[in-house]
C-alpha atoms as a PDB file:
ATOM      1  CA  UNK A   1     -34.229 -23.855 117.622  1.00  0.00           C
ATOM      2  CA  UNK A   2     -34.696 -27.703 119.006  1.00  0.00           C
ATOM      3  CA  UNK A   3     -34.211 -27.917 122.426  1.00  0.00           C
ATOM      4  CA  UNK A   4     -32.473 -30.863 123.964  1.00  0.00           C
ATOM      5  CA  UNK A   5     -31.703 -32.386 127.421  1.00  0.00           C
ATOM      6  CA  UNK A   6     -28.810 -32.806 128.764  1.00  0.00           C
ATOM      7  CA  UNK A   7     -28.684 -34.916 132.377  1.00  0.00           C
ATOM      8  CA  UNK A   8     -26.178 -36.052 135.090  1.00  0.00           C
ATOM      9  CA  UNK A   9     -28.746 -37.562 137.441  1.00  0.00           C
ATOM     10  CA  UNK A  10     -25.734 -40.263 139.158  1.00  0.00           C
ATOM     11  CA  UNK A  11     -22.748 -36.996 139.419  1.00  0.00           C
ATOM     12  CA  UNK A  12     -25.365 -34.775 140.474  1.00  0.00           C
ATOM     13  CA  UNK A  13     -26.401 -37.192 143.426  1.00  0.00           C
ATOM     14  CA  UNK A  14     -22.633 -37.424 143.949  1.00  0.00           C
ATOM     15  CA  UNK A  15     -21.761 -33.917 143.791  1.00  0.00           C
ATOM     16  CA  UNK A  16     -24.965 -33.080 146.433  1.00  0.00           C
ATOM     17  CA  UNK A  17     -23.878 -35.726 149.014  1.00  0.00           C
ATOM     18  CA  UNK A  18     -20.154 -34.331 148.824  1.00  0.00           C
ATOM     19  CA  UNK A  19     -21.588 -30.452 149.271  1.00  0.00           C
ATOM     20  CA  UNK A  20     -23.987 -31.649 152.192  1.00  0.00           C
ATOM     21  CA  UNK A  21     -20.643 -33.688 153.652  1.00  0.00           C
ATOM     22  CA  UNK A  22     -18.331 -30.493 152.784  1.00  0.00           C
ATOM     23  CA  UNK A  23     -21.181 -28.561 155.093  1.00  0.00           C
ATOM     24  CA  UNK A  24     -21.073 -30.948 157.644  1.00  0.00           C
ATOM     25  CA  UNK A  25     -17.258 -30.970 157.855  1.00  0.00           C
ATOM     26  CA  UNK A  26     -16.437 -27.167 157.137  1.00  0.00           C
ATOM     27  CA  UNK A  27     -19.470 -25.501 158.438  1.00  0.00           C
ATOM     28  CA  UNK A  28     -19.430 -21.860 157.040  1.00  0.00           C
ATOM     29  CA  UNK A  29     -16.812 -22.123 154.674  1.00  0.00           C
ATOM     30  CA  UNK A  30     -18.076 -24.296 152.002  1.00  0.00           C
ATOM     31  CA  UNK A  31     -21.734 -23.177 151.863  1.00  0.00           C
ATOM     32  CA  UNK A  32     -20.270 -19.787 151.011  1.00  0.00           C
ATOM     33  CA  UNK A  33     -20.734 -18.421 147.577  1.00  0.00           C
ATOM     34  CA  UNK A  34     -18.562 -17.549 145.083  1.00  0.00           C
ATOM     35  CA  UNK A  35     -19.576 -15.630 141.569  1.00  0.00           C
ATOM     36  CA  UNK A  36     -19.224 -16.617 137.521  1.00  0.00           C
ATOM     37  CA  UNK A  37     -19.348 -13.931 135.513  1.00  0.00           C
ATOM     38  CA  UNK A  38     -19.685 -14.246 131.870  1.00  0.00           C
ATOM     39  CA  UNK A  39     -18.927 -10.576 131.107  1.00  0.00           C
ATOM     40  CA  UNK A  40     -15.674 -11.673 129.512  1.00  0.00           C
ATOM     41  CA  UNK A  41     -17.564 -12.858 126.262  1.00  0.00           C
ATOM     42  CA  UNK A  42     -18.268  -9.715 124.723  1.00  0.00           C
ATOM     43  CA  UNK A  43     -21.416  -9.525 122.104  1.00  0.00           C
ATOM     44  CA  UNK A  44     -23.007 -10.322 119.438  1.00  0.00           C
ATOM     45  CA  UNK A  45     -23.315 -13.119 122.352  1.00  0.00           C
ATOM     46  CA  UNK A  46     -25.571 -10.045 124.648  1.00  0.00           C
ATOM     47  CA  UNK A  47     -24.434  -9.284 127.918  1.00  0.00           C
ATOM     48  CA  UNK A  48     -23.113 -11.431 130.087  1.00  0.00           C
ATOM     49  CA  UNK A  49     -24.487 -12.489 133.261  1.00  0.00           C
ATOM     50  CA  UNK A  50     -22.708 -12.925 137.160  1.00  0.00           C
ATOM     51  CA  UNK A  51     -24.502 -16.096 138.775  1.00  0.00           C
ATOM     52  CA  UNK A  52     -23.251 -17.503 142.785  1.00  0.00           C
ATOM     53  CA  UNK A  53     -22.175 -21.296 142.787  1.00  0.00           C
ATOM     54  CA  UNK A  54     -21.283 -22.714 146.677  1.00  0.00           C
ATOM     55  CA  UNK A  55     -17.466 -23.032 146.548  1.00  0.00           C
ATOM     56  CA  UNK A  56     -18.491 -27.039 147.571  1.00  0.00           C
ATOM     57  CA  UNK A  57     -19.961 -27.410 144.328  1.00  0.00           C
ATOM     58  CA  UNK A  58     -17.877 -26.139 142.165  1.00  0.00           C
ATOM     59  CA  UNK A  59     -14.970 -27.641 144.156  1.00  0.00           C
ATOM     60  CA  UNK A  60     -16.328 -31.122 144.081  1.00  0.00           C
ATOM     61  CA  UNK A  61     -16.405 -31.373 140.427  1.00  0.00           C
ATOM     62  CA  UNK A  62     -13.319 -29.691 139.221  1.00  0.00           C
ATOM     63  CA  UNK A  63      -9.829 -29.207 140.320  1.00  0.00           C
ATOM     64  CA  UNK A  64      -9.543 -26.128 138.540  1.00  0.00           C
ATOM     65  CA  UNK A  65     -12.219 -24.313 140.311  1.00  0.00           C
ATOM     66  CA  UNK A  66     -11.009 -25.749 143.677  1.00  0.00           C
ATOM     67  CA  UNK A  67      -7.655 -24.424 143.184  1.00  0.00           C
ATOM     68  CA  UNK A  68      -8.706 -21.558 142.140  1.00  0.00           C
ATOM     69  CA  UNK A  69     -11.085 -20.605 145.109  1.00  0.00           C
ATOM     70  CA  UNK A  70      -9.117 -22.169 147.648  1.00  0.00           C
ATOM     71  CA  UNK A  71      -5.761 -21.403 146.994  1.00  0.00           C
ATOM     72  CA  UNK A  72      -4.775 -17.328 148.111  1.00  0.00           C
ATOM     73  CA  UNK A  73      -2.438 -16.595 146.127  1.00  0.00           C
ATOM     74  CA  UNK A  74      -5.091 -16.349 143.265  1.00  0.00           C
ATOM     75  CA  UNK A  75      -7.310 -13.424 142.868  1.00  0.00           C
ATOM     76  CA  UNK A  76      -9.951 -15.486 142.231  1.00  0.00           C
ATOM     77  CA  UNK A  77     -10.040 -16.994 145.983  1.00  0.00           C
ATOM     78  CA  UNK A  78      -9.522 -13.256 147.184  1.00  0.00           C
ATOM     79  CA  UNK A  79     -12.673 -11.552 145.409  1.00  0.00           C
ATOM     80  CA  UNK A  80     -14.593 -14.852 145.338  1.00  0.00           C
ATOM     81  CA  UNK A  81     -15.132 -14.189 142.140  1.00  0.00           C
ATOM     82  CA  UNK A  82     -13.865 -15.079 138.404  1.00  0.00           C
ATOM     83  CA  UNK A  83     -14.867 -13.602 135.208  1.00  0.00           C
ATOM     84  CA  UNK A  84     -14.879 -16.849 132.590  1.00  0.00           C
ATOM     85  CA  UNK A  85     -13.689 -15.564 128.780  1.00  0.00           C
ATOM     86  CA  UNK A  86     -15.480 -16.649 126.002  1.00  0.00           C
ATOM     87  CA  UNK A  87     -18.468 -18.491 128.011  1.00  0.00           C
ATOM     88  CA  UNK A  88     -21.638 -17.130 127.510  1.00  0.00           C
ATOM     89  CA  UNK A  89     -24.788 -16.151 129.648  1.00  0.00           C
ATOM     90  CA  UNK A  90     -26.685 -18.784 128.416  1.00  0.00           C
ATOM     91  CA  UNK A  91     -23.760 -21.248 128.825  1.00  0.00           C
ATOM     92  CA  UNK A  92     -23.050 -20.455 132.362  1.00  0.00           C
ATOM     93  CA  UNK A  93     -27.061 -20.392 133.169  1.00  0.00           C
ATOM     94  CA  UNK A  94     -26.914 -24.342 131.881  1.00  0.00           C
ATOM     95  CA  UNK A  95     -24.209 -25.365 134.145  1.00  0.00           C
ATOM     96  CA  UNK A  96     -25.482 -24.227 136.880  1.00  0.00           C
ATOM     97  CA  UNK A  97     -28.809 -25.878 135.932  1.00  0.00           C
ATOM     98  CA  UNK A  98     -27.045 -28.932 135.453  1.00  0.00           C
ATOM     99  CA  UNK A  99     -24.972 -28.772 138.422  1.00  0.00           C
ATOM    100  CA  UNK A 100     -27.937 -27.814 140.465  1.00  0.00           C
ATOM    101  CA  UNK A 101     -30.787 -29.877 139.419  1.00  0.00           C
ATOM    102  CA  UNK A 102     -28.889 -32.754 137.700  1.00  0.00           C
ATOM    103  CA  UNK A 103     -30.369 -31.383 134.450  1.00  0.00           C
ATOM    104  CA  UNK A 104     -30.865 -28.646 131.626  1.00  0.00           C
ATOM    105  CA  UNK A 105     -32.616 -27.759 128.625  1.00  0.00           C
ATOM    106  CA  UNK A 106     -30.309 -26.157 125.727  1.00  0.00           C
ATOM    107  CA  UNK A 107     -29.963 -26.464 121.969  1.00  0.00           C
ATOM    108  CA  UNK A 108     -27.320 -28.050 120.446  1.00  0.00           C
ATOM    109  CA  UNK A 109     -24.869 -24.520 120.496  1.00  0.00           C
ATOM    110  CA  UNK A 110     -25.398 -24.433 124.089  1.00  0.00           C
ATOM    111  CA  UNK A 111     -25.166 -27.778 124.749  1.00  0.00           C
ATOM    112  CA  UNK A 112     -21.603 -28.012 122.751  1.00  0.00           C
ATOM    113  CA  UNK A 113     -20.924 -24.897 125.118  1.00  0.00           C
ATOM    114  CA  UNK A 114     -21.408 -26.335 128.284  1.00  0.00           C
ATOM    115  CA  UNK A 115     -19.537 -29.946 127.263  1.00  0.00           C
ATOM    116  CA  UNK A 116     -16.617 -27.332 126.468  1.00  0.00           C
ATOM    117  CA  UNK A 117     -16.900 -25.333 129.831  1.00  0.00           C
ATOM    118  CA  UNK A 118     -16.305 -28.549 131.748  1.00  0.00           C
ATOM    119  CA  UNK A 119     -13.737 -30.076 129.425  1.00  0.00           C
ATOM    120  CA  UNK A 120     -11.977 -26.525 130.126  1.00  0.00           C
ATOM    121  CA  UNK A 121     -12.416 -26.575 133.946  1.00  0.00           C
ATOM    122  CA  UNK A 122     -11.585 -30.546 133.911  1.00  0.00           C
ATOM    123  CA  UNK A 123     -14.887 -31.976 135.284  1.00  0.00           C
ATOM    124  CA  UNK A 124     -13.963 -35.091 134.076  1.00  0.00           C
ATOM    125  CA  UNK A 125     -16.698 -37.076 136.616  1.00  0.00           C
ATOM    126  CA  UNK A 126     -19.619 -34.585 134.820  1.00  0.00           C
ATOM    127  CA  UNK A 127     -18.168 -34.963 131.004  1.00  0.00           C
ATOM    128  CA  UNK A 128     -18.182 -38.955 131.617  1.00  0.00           C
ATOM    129  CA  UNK A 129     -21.681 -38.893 133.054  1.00  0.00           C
ATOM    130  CA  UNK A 130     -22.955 -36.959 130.179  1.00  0.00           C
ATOM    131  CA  UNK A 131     -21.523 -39.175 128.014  1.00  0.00           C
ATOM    132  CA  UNK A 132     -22.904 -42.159 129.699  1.00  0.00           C
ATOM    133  CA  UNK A 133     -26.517 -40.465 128.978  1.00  0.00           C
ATOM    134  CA  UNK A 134     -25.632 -39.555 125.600  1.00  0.00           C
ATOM    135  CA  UNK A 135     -24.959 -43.286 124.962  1.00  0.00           C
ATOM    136  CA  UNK A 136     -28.085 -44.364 127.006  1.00  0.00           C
ATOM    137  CA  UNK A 137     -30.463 -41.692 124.773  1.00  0.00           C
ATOM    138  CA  UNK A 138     -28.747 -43.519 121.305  1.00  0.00           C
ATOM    139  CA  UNK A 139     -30.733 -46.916 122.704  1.00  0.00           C
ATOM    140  CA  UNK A 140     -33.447 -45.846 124.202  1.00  0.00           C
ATOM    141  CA  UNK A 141     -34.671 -42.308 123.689  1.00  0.00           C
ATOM    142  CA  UNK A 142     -36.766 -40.979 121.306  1.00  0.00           C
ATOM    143  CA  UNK A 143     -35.427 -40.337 117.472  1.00  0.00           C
ATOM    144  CA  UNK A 144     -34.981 -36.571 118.201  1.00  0.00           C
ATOM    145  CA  UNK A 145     -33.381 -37.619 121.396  1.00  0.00           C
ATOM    146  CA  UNK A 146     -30.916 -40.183 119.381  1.00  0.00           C
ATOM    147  CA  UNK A 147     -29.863 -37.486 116.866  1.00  0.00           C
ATOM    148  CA  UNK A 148     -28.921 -34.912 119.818  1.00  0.00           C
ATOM    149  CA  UNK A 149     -27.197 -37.137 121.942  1.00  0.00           C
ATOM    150  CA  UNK A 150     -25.241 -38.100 118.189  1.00  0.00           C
ATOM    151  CA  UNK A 151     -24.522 -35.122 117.719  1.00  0.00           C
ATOM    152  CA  UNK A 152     -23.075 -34.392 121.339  1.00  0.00           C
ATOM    153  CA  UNK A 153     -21.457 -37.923 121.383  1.00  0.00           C
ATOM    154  CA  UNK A 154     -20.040 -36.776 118.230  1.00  0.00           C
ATOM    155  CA  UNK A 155     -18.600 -33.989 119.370  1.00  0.00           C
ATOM    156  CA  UNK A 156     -16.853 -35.321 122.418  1.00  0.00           C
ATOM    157  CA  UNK A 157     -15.650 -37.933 120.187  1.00  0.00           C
ATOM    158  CA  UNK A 158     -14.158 -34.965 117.525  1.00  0.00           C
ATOM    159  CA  UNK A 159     -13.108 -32.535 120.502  1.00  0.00           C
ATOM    160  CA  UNK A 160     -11.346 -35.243 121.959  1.00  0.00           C
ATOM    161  CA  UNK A 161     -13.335 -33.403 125.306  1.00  0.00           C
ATOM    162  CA  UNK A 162     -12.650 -35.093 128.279  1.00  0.00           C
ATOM    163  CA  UNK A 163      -8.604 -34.799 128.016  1.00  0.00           C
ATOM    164  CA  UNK A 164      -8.754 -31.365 128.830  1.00  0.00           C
ATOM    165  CA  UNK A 165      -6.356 -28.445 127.721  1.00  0.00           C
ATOM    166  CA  UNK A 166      -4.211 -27.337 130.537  1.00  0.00           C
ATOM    167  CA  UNK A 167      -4.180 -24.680 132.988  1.00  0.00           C
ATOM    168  CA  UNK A 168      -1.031 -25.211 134.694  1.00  0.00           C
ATOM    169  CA  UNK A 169      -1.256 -21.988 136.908  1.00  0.00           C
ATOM    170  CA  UNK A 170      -5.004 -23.196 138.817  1.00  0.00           C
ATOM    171  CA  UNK A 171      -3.343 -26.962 139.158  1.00  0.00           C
ATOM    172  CA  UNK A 172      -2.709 -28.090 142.741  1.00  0.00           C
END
């Protein structure tokens, strides 16, 4: 299958300069590690996978993570560690790319995955900058580039992604 590019180069300069601040500021506490693991989605997806995040990062681009790692009345924040349902190993190894390195390479599946993952865990600073790219790709990218960042574009467009479904028990 195609593979396509998804990028956040301006939220992942954001999110790096908040996690070095968030070091600065907290010291220990916010370069520590917490794990994903994707063992929730169950095959014909394969196994899943547990990859560490720094609490900063996943903090600094969703209030859903933040309360859930920060907060102790959560079991989450207690084990440092939260099994996702229904995202897969391949999903969860593309955010952290993304979140990482400001980029990823996916197909389109993957790609819809990972635009669903942050609509879910309200990273609404990440799901606008993707759609800013999406929108730059239509202009200026190559056709194969135009027709994945349509189809993406699409789908935020027909997923209405962005306004999030709730999760009233991780809000602050």
């Amino acid at each position: 299958m195609q593979k396509m590019r998804l990028c956040i180069p301006e939220t992942h300069q954001k999110l790096a300069v908040s996690f070095l601040r968030s070091a600065a500021e907290d010291g220990e506490q916010s370069l520590q590690t917490v794990t994903l693991d994707s063992s929730g989605k169950q095959p014909p997806d394969g196994p899943g996978v547990s990859l560490p995040f720094h609490t900063a990062l996943l903090c600094g681009c969703s209030p859903v993570f933040k309360a859930m790692f920060s907060r102790p009345e959560f079991e989450e924040s207690k084990a440092k560690k939260a099994t996702l349902q229904n995202i897969s190993a391949e999903c969860l190894k593309a955010v952290r790319d993304l979140l990482y390195t400001g980029s990823t390479d996916v197909d389109l599946d993957t790609a819809v995955a990972v635009l669903e993952f942050f609509d879910q865990y309200e990273a609404r600073e990440v799901l606008q900058e993707l759609e800013r790219w999406g929108k730059k790709l239509l202009t200026s990218g190559t056709d194969q580039e135009s027709r994945d960042s349509l189809k993406v574009l699409q789908f935020i467009k027909e997923a209405e992604i962005g306004k999030g479904d709730d999760l009233p028990c991780y809000h602050d």
